[in-house]
N, C-alpha and C. Protein backbone atom coordinates (compact mmCIF):
# COMPACT_ATOMS: atom_id res chain seq x y z
N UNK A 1 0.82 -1.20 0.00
CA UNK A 1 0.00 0.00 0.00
C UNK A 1 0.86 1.26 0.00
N UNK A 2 1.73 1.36 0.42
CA UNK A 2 2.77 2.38 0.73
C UNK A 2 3.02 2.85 -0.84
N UNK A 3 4.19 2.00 -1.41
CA UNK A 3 4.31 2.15 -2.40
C UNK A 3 2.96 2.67 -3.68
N UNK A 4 2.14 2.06 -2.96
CA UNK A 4 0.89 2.82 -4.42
C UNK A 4 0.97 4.47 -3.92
N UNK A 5 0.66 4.73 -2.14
CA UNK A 5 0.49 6.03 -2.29
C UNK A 5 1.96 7.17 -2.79
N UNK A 6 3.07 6.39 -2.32
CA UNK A 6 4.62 6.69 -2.89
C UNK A 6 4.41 6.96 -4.28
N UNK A 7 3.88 6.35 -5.17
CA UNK A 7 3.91 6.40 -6.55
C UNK A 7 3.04 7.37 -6.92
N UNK A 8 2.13 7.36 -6.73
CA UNK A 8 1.21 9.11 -7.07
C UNK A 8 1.81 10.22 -6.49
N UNK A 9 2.42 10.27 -5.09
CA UNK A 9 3.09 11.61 -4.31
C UNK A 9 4.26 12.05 -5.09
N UNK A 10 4.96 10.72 -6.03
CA UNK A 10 6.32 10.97 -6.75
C UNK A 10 6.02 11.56 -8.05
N UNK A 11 4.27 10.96 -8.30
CA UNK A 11 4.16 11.76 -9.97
C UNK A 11 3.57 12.94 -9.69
N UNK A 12 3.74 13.66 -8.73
CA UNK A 12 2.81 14.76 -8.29
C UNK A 12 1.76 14.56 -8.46
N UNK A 13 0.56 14.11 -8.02
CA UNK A 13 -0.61 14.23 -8.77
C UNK A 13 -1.43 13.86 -7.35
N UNK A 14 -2.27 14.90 -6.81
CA UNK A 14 -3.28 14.86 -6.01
C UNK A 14 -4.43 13.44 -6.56
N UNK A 15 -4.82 13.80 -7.57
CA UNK A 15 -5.87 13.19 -7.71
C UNK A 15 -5.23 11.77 -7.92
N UNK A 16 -3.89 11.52 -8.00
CA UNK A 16 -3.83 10.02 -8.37
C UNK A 16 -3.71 9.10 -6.78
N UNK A 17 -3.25 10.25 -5.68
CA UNK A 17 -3.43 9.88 -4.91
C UNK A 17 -4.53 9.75 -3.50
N UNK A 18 -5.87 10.59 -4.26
CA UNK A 18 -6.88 10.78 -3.97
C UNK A 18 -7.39 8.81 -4.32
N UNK A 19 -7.03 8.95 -5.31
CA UNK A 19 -7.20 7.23 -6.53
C UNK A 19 -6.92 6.14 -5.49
N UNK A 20 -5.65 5.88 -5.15
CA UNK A 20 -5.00 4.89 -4.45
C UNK A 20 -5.48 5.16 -3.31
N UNK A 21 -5.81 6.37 -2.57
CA UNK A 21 -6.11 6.03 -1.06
C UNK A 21 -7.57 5.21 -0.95
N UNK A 22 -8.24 5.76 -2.00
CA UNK A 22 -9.77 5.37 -2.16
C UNK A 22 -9.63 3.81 -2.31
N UNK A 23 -9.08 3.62 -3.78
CA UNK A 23 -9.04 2.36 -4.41
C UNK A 23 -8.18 1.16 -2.96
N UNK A 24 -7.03 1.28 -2.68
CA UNK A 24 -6.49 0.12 -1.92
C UNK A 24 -6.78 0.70 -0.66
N UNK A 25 -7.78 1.74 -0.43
CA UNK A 25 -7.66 2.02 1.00
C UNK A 25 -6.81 1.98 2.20
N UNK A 26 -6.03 2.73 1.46
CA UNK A 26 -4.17 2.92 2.22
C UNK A 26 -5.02 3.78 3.63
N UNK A 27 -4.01 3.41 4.51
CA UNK A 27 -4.58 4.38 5.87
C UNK A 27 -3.10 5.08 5.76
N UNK A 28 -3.14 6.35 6.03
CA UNK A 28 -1.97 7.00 6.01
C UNK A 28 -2.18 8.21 6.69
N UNK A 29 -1.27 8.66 7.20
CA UNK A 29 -1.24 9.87 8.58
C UNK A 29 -1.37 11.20 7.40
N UNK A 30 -2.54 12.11 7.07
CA UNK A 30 -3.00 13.16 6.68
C UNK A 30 -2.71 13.38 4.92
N UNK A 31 -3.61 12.20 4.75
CA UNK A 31 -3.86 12.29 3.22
C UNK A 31 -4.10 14.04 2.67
N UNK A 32 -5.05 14.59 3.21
CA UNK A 32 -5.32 15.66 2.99
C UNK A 32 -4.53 16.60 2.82
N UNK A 33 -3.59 17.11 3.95
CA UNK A 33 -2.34 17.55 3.78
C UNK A 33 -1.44 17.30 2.54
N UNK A 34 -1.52 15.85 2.54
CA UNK A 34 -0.63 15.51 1.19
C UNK A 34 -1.13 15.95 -0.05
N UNK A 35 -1.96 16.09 -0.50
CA UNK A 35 -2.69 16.42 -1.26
C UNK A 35 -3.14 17.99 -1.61
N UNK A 36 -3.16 19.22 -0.34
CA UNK A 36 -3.32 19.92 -0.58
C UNK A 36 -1.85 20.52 -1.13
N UNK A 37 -0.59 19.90 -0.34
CA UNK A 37 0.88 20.21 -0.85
C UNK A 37 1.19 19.82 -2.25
N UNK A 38 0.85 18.91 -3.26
CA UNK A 38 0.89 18.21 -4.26
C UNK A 38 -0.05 19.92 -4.68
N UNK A 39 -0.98 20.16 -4.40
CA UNK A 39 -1.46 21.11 -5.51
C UNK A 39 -0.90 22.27 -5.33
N UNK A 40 -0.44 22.68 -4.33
CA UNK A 40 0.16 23.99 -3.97
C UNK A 40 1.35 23.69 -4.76
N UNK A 41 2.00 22.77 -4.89
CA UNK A 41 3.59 22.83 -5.59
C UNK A 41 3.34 22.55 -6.88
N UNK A 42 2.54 22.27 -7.09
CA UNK A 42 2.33 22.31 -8.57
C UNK A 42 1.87 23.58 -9.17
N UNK A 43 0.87 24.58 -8.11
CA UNK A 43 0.87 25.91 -8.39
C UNK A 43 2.21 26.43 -8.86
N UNK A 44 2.95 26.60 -8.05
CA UNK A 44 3.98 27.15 -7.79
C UNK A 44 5.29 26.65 -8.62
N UNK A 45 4.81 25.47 -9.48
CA UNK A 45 5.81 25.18 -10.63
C UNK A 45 6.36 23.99 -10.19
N UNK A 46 6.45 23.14 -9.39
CA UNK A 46 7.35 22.06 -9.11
C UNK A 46 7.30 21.08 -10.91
N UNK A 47 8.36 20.42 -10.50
CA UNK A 47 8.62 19.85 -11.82
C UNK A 47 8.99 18.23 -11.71
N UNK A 48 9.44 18.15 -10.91
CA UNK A 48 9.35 16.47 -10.01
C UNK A 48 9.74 16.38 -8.65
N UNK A 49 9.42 15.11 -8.00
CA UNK A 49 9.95 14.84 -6.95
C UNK A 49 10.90 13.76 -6.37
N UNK A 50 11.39 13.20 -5.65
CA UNK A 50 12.37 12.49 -5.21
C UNK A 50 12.22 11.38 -3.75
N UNK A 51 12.38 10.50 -3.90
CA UNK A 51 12.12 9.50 -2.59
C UNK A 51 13.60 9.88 -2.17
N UNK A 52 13.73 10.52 -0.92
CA UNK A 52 14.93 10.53 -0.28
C UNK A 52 15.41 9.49 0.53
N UNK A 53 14.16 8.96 1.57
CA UNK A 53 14.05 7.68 2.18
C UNK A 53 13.18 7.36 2.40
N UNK A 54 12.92 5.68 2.59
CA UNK A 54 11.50 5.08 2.84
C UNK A 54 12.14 3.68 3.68
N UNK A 55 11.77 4.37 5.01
CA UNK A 55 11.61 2.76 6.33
C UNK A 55 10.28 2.60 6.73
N UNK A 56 10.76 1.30 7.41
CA UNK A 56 9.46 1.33 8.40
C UNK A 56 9.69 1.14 9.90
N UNK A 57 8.52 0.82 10.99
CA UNK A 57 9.10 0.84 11.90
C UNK A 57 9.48 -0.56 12.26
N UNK A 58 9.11 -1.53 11.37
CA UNK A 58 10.06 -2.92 11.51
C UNK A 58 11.32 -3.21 11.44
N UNK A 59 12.06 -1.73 10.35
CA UNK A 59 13.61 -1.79 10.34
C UNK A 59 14.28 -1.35 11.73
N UNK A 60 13.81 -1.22 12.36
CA UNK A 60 13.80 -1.05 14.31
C UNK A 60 13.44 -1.89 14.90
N UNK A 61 12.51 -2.40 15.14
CA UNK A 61 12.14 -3.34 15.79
C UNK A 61 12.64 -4.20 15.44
N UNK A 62 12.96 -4.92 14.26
CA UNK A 62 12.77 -6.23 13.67
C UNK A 62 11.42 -7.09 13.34
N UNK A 63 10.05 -6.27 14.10
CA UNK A 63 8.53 -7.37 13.91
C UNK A 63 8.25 -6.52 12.89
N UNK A 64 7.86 -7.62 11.59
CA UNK A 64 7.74 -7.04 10.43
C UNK A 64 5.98 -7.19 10.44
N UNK A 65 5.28 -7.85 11.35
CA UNK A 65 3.75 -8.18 11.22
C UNK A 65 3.09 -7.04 11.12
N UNK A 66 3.41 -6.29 11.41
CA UNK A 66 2.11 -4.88 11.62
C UNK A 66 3.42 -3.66 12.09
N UNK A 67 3.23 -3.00 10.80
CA UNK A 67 4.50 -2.09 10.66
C UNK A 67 3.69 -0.64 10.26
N UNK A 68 4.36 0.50 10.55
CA UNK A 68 4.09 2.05 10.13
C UNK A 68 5.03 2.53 9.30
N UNK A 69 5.05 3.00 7.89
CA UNK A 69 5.75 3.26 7.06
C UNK A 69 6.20 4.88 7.11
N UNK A 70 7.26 5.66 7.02
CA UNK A 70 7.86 6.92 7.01
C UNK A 70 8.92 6.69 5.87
N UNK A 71 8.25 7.90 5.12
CA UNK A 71 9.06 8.42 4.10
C UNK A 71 9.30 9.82 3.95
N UNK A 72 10.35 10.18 3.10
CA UNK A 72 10.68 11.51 2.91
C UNK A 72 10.70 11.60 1.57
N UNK A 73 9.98 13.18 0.88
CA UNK A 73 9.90 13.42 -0.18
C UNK A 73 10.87 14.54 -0.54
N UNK A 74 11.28 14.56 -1.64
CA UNK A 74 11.89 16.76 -2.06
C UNK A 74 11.24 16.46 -3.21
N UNK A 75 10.48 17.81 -3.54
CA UNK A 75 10.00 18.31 -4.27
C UNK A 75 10.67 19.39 -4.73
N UNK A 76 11.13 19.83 -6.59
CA UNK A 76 11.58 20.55 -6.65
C UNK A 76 11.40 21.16 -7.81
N UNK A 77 11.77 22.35 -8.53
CA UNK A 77 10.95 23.23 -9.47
C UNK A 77 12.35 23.04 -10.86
């Protein structure tokens, strides 16, 4: 699930990730937010973005059963 919403946040596109949260019903900490930033930077000209990093909290723990995913994006013009 991660990766689907990763993949719309990387093509910039609100609505694709409006798509994937709906469609695989990703639970993710403030879709909305994400989404209102995706349109604001696209106002403002962004031109792509970048996966800087993507863990989870199993690469800590080691229990991979039920994990919370954190990633970092740059967005840039």
């Amino acid at each position: 699930e991660d990766q689907k919403a990763l993949e719309a946040i990387l093509s910039l596109s609100p609505k694709d990730l409006t798509r994937a949260v709906s469609r695989y019903r990703i639970s993710m900490c403030g879709p909305g937010p994400v989404m209102a930033m995706l349109t604001a930077t696209s106002l403002l000209g962004a031109k792509k973005a970048a996966l800087l990093k993507y863990a989870t909290s199993g690469d800590i723990t080691g229990d991979y059963e039920a994990v919370v995913g954190y990633a970092s994006v740059i967005i840039e013009k």
